[in-house]
PDB file of N, CA and C in Angstrom:
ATOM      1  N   UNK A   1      97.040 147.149 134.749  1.00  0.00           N
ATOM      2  CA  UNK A   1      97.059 146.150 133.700  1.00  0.00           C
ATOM      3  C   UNK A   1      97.853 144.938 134.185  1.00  0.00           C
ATOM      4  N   UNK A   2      97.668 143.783 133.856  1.00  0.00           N
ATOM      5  CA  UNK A   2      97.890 142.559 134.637  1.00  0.00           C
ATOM      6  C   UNK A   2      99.580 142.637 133.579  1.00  0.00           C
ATOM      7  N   UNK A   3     100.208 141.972 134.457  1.00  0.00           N
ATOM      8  CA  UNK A   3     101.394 141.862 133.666  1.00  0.00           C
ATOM      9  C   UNK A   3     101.200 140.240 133.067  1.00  0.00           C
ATOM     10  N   UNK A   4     101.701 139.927 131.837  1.00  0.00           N
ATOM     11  CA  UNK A   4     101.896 138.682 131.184  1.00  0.00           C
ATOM     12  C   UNK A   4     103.054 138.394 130.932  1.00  0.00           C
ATOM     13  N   UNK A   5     103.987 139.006 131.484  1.00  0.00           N
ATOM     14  CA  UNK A   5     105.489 139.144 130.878  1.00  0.00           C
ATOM     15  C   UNK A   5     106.174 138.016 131.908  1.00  0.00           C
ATOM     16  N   UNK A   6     106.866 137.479 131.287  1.00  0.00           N
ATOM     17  CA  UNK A   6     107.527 136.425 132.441  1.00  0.00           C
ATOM     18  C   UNK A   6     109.240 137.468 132.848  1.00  0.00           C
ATOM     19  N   UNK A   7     108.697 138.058 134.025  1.00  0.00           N
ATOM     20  CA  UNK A   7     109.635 139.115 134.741  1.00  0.00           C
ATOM     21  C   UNK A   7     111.052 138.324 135.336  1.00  0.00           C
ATOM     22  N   UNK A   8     110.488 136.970 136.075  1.00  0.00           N
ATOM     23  CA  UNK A   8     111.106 136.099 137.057  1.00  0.00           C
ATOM     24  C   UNK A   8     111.611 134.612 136.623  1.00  0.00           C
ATOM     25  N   UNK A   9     111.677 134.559 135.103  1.00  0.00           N
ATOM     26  CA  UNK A   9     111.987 133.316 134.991  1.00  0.00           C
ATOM     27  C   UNK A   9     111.617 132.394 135.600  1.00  0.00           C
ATOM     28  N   UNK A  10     109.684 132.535 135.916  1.00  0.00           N
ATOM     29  CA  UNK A  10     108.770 131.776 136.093  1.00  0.00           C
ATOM     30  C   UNK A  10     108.555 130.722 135.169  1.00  0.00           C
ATOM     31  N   UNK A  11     107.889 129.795 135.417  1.00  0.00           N
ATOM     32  CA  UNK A  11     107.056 128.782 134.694  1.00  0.00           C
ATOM     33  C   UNK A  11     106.062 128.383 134.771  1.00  0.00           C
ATOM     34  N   UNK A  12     105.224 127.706 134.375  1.00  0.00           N
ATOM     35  CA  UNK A  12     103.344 127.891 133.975  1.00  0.00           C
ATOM     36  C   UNK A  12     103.854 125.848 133.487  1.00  0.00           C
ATOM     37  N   UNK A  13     103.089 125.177 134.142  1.00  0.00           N
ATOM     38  CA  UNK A  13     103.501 124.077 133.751  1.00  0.00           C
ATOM     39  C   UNK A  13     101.885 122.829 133.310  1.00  0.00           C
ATOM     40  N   UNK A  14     101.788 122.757 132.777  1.00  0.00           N
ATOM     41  CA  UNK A  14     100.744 122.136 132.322  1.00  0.00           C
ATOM     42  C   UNK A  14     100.710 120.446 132.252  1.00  0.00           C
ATOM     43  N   UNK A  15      99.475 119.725 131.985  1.00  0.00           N
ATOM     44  CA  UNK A  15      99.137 118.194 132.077  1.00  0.00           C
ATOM     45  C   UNK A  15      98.563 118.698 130.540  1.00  0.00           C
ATOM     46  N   UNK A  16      99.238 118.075 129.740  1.00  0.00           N
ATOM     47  CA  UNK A  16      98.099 118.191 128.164  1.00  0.00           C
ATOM     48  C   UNK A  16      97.658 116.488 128.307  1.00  0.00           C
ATOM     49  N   UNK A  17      96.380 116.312 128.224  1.00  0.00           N
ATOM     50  CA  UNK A  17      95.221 115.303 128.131  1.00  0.00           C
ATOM     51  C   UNK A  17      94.965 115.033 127.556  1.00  0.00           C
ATOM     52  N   UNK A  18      94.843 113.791 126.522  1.00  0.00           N
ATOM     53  CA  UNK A  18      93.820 113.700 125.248  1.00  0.00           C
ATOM     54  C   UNK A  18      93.882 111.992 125.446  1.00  0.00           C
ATOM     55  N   UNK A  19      93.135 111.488 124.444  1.00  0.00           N
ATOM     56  CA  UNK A  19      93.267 110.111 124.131  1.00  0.00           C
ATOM     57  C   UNK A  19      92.132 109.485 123.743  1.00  0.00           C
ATOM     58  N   UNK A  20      91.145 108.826 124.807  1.00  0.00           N
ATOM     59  CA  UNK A  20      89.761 108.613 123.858  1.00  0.00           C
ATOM     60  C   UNK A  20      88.970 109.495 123.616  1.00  0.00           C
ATOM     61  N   UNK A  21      87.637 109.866 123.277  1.00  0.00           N
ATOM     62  CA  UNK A  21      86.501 111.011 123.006  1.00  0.00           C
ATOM     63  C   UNK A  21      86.490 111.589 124.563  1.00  0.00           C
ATOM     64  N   UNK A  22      86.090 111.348 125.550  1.00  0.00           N
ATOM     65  CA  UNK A  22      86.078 111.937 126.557  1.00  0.00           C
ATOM     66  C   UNK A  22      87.754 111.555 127.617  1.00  0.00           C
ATOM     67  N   UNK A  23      88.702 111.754 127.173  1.00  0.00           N
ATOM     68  CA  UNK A  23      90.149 111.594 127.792  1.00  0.00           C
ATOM     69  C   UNK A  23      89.501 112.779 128.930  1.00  0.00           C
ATOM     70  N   UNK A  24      90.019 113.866 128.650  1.00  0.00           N
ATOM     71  CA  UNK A  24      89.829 114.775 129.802  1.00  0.00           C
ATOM     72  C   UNK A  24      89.021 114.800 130.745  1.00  0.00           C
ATOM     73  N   UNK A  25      87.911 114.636 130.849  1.00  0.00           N
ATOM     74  CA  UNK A  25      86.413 114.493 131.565  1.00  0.00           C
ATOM     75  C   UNK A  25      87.324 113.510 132.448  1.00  0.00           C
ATOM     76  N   UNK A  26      87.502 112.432 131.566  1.00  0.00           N
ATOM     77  CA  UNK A  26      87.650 110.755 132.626  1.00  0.00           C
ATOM     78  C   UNK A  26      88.591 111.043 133.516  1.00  0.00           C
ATOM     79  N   UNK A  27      89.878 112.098 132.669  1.00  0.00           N
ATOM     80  CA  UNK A  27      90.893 112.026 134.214  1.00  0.00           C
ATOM     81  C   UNK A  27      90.782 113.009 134.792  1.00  0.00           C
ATOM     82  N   UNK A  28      90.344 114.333 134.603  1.00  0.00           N
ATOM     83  CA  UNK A  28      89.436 115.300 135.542  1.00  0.00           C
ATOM     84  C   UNK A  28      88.471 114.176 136.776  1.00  0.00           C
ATOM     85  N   UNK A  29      88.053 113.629 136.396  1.00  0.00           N
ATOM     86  CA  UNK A  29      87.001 112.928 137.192  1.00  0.00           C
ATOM     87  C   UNK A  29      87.972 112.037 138.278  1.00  0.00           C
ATOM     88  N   UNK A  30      88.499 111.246 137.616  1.00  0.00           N
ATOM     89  CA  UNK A  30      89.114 110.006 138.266  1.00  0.00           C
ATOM     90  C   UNK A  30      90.596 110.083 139.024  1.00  0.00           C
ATOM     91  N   UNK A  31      91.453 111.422 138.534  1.00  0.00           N
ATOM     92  CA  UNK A  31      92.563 111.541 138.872  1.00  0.00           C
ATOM     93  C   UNK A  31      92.995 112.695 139.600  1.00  0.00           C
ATOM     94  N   UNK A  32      93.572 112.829 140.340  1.00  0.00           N
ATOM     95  CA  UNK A  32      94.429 113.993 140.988  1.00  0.00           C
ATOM     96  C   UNK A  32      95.504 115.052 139.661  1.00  0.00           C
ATOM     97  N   UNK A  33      95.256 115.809 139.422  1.00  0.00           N
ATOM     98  CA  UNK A  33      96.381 115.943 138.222  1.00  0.00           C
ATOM     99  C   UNK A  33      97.689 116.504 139.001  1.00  0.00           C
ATOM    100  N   UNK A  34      97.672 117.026 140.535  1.00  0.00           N
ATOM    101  CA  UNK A  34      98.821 117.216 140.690  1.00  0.00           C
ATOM    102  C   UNK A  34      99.248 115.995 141.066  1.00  0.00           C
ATOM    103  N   UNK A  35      99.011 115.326 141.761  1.00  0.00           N
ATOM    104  CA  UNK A  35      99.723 113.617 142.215  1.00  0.00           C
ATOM    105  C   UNK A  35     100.095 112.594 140.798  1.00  0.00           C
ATOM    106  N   UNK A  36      99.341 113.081 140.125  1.00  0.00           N
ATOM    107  CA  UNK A  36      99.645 112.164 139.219  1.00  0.00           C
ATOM    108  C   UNK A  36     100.944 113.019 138.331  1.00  0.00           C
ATOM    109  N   UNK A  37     100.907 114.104 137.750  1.00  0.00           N
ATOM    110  CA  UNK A  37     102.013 114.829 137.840  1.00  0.00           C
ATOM    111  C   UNK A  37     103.404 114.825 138.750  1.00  0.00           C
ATOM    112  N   UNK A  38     103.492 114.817 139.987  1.00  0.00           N
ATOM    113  CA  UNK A  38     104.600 114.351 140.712  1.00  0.00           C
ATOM    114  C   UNK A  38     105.009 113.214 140.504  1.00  0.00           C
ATOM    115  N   UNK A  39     104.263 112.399 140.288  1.00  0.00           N
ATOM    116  CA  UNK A  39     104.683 110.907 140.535  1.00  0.00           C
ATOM    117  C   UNK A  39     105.368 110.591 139.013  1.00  0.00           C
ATOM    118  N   UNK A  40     105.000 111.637 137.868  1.00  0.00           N
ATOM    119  CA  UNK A  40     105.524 111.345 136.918  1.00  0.00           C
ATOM    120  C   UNK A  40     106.965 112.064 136.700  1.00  0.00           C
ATOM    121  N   UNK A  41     106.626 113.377 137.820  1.00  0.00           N
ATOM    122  CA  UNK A  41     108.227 113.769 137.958  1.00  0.00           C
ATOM    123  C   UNK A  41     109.228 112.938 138.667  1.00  0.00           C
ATOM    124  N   UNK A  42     108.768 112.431 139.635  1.00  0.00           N
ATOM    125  CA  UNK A  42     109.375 111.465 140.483  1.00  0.00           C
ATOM    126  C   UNK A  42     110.253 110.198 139.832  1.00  0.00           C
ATOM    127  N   UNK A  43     109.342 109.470 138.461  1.00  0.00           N
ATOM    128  CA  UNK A  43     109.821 108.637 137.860  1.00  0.00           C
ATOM    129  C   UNK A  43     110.603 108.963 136.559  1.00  0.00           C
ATOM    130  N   UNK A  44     110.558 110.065 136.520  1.00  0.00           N
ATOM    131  CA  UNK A  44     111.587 110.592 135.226  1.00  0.00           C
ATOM    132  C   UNK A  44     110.674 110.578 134.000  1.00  0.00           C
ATOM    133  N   UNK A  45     109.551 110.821 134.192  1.00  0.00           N
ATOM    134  CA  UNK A  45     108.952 110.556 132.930  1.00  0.00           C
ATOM    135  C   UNK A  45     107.877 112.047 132.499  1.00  0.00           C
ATOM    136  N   UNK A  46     107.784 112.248 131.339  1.00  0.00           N
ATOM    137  CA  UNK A  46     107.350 113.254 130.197  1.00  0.00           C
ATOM    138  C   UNK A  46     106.537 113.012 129.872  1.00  0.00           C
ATOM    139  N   UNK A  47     106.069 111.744 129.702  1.00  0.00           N
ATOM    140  CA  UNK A  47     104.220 111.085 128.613  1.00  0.00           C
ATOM    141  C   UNK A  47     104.193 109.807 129.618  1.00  0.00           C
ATOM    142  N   UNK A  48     102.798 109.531 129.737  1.00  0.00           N
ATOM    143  CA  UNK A  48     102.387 108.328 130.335  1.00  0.00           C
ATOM    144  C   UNK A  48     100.697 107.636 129.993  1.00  0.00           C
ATOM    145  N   UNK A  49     100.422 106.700 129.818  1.00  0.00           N
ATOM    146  CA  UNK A  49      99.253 106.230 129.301  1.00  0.00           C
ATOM    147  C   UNK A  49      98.642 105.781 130.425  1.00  0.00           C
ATOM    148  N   UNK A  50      97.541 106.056 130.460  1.00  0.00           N
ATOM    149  CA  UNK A  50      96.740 105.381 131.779  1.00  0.00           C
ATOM    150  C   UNK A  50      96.114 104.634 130.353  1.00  0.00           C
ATOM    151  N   UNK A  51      95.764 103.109 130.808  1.00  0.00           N
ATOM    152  CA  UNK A  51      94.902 102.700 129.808  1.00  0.00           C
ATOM    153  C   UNK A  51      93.988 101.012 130.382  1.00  0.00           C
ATOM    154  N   UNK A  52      93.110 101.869 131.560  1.00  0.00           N
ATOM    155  CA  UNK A  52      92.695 100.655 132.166  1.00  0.00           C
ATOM    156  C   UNK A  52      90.917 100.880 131.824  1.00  0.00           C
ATOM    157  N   UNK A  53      89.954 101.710 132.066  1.00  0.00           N
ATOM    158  CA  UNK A  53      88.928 101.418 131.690  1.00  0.00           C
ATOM    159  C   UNK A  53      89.038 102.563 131.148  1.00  0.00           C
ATOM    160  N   UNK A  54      89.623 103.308 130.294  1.00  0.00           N
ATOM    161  CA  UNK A  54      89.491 104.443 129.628  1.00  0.00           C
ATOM    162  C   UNK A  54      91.024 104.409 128.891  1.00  0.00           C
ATOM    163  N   UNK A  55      91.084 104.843 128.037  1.00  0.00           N
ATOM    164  CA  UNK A  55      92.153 105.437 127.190  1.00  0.00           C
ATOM    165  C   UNK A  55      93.010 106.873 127.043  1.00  0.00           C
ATOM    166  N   UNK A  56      93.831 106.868 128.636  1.00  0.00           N
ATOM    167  CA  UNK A  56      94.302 108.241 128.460  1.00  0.00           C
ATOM    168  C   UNK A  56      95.829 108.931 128.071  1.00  0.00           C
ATOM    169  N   UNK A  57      96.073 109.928 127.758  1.00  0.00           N
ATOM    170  CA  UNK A  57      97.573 109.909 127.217  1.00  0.00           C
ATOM    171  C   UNK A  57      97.765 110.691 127.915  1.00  0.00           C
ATOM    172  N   UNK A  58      99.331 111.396 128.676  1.00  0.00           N
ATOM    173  CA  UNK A  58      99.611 112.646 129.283  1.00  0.00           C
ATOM    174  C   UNK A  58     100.572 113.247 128.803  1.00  0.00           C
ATOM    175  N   UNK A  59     100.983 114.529 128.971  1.00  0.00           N
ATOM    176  CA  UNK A  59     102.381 115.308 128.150  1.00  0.00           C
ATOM    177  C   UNK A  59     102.634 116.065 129.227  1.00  0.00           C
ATOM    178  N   UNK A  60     103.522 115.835 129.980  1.00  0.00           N
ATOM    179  CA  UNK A  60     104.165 117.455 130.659  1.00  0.00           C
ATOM    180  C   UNK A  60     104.604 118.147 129.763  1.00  0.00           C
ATOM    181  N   UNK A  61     104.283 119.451 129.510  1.00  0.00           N
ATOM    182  CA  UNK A  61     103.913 120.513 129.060  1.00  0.00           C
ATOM    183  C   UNK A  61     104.819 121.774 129.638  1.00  0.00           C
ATOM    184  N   UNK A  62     105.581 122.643 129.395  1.00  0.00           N
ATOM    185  CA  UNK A  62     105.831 123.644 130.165  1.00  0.00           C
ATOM    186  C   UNK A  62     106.341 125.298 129.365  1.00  0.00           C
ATOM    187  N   UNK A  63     106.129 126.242 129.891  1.00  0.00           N
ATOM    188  CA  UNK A  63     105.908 127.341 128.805  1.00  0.00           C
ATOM    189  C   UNK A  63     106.689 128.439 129.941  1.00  0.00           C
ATOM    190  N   UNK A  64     106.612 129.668 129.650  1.00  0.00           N
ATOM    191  CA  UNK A  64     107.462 130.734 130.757  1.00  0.00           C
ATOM    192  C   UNK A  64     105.891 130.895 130.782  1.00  0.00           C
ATOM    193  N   UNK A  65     105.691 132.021 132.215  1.00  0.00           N
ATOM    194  CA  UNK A  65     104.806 132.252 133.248  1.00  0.00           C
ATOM    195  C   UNK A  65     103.790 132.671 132.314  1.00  0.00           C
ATOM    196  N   UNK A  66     102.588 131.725 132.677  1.00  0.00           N
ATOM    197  CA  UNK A  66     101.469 131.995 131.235  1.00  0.00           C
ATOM    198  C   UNK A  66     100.083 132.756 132.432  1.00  0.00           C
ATOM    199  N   UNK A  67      99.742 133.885 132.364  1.00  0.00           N
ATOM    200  CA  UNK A  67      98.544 133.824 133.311  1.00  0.00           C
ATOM    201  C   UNK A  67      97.312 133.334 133.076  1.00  0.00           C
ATOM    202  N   UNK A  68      96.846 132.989 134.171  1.00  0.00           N
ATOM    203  CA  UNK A  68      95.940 131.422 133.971  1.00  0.00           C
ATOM    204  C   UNK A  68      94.173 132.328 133.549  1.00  0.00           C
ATOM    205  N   UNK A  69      94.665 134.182 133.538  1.00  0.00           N
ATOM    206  CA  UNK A  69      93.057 134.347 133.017  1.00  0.00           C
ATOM    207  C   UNK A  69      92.902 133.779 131.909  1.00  0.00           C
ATOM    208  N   UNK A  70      94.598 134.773 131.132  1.00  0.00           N
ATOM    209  CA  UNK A  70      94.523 133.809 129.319  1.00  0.00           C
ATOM    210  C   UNK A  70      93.983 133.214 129.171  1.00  0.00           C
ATOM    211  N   UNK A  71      94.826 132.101 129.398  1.00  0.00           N
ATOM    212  CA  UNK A  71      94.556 130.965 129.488  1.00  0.00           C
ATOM    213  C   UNK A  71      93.052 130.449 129.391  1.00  0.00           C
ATOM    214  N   UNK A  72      92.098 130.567 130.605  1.00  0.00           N
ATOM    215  CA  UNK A  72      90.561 130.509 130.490  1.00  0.00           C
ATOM    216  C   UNK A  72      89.901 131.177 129.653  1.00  0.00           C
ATOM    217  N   UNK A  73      90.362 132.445 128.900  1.00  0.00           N
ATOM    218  CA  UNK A  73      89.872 132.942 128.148  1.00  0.00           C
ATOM    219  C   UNK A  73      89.827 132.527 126.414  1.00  0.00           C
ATOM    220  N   UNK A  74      91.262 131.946 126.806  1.00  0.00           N
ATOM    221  CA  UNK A  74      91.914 131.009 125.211  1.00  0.00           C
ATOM    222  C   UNK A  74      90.782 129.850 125.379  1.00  0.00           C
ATOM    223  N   UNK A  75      90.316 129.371 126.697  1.00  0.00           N
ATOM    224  CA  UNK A  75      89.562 127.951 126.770  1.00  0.00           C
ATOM    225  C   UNK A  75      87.997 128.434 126.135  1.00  0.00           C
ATOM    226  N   UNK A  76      87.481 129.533 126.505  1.00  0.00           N
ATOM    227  CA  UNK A  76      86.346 129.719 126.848  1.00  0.00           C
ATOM    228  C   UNK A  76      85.645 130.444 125.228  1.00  0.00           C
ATOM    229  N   UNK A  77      86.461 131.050 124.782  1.00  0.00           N
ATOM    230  CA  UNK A  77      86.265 131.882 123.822  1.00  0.00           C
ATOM    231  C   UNK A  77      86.842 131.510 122.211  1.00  0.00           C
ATOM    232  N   UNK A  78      87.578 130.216 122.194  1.00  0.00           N
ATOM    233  CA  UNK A  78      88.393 130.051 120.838  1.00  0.00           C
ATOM    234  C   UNK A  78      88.287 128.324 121.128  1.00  0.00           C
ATOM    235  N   UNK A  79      88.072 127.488 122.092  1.00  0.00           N
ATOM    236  CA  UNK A  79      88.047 126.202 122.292  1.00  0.00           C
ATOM    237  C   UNK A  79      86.383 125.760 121.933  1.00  0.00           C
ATOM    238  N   UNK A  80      85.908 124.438 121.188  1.00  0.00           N
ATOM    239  CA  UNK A  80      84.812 123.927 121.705  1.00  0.00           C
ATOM    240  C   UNK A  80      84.894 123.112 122.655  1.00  0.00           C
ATOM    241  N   UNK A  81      83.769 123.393 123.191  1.00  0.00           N
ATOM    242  CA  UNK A  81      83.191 122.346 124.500  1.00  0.00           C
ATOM    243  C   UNK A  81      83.446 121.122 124.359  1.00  0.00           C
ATOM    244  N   UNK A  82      82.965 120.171 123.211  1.00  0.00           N
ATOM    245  CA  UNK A  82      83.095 119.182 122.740  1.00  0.00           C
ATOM    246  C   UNK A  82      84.515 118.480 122.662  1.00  0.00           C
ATOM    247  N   UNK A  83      85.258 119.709 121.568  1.00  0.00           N
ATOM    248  CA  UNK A  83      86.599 119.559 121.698  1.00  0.00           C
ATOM    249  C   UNK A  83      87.722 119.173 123.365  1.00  0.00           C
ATOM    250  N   UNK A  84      86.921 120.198 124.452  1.00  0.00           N
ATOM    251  CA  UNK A  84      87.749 120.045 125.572  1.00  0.00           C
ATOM    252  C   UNK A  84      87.386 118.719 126.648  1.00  0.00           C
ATOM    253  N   UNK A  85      86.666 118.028 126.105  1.00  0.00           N
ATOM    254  CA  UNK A  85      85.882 116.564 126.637  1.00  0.00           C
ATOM    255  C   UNK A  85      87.081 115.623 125.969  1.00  0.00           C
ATOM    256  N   UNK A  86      87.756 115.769 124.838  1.00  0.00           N
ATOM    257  CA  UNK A  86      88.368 114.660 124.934  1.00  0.00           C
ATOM    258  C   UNK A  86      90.294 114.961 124.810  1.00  0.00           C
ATOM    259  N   UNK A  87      90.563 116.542 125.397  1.00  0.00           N
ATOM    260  CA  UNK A  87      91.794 117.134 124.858  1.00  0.00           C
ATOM    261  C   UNK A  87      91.857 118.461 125.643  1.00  0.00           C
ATOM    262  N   UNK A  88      92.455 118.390 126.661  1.00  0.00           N
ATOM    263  CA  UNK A  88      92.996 119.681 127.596  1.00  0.00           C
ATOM    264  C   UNK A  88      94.249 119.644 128.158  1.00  0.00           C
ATOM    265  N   UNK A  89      94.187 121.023 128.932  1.00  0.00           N
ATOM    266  CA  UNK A  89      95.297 120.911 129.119  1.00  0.00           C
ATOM    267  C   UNK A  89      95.323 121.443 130.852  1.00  0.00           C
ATOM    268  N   UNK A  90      95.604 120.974 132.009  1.00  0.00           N
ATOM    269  CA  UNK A  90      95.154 120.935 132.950  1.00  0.00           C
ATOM    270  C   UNK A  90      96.583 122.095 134.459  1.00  0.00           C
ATOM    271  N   UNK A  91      96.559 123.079 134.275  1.00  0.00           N
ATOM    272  CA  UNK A  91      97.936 123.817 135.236  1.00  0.00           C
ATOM    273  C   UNK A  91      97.879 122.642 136.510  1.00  0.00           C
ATOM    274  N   UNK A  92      99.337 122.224 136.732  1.00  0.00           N
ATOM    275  CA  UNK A  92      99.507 121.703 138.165  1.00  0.00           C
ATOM    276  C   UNK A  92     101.075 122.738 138.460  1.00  0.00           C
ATOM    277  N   UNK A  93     101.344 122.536 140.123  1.00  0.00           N
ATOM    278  CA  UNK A  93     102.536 123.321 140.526  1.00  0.00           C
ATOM    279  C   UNK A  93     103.379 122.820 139.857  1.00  0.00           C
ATOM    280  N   UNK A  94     104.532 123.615 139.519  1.00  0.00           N
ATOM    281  CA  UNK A  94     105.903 122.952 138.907  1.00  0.00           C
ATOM    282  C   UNK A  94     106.423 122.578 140.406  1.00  0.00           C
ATOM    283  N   UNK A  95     106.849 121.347 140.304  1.00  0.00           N
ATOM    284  CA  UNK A  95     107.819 120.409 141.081  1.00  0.00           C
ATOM    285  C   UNK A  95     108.855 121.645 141.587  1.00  0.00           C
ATOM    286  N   UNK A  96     109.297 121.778 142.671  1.00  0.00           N
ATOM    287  CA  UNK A  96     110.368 122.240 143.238  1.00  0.00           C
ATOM    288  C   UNK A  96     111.820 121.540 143.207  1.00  0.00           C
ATOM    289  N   UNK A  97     112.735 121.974 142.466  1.00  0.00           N
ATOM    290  CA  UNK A  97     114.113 121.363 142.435  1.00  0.00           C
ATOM    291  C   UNK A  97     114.878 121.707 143.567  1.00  0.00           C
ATOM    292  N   UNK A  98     115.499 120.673 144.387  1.00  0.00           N
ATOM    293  CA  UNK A  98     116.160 120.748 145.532  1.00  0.00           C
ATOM    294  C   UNK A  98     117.544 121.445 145.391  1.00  0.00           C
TER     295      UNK A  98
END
């Protein structure tokens, strides 16, 4: 049985996406979510708007060690399709603290 238990004072760190009707699609498409993620760790920042030919919002997100079947299964089975075109939530690595 898969363990879900956060044993290691792991973390599961997420990009939550939303903003116009298709937010997610556009920065799935157009963006790196881990680079763009670093660069927002880099600058000290939590939320950021991309808002040049699309309308996007970002949230670093972070939870104890979430496994990412859940997760797809929470997407696949309780999410609409429709719904995840303009509002997701995208796993990148958690940043390493020196």
């Amino acid at each position: 049985m898969p363990n879900y238990l956060n044993s290691k004072n792991e973390k599961s760190v997420y990009l939550y996406v939303y903003g116009d009707d298709y937010a997610a699609i556009d920065f799935s498409r157009n963006y790196n979510p881990q680079v763009v993620y670093e660069e927002m760790c880099s600058n000290g920042e939590t939320h950021k708007i991309i808002d040049e030919n699309e309308y996007i919002e970002l949230r670093i997100i972070e939870f104890d060690k979430v496994d990412s079947t859940f997760v797809d299964w929470i997407k696949d089975n309780l999410c609409d399709y429709d719904q995840l075109k303009g509002r997701d939530i995208i796993e990148v690595q958690p940043v390493q603290s020196t």
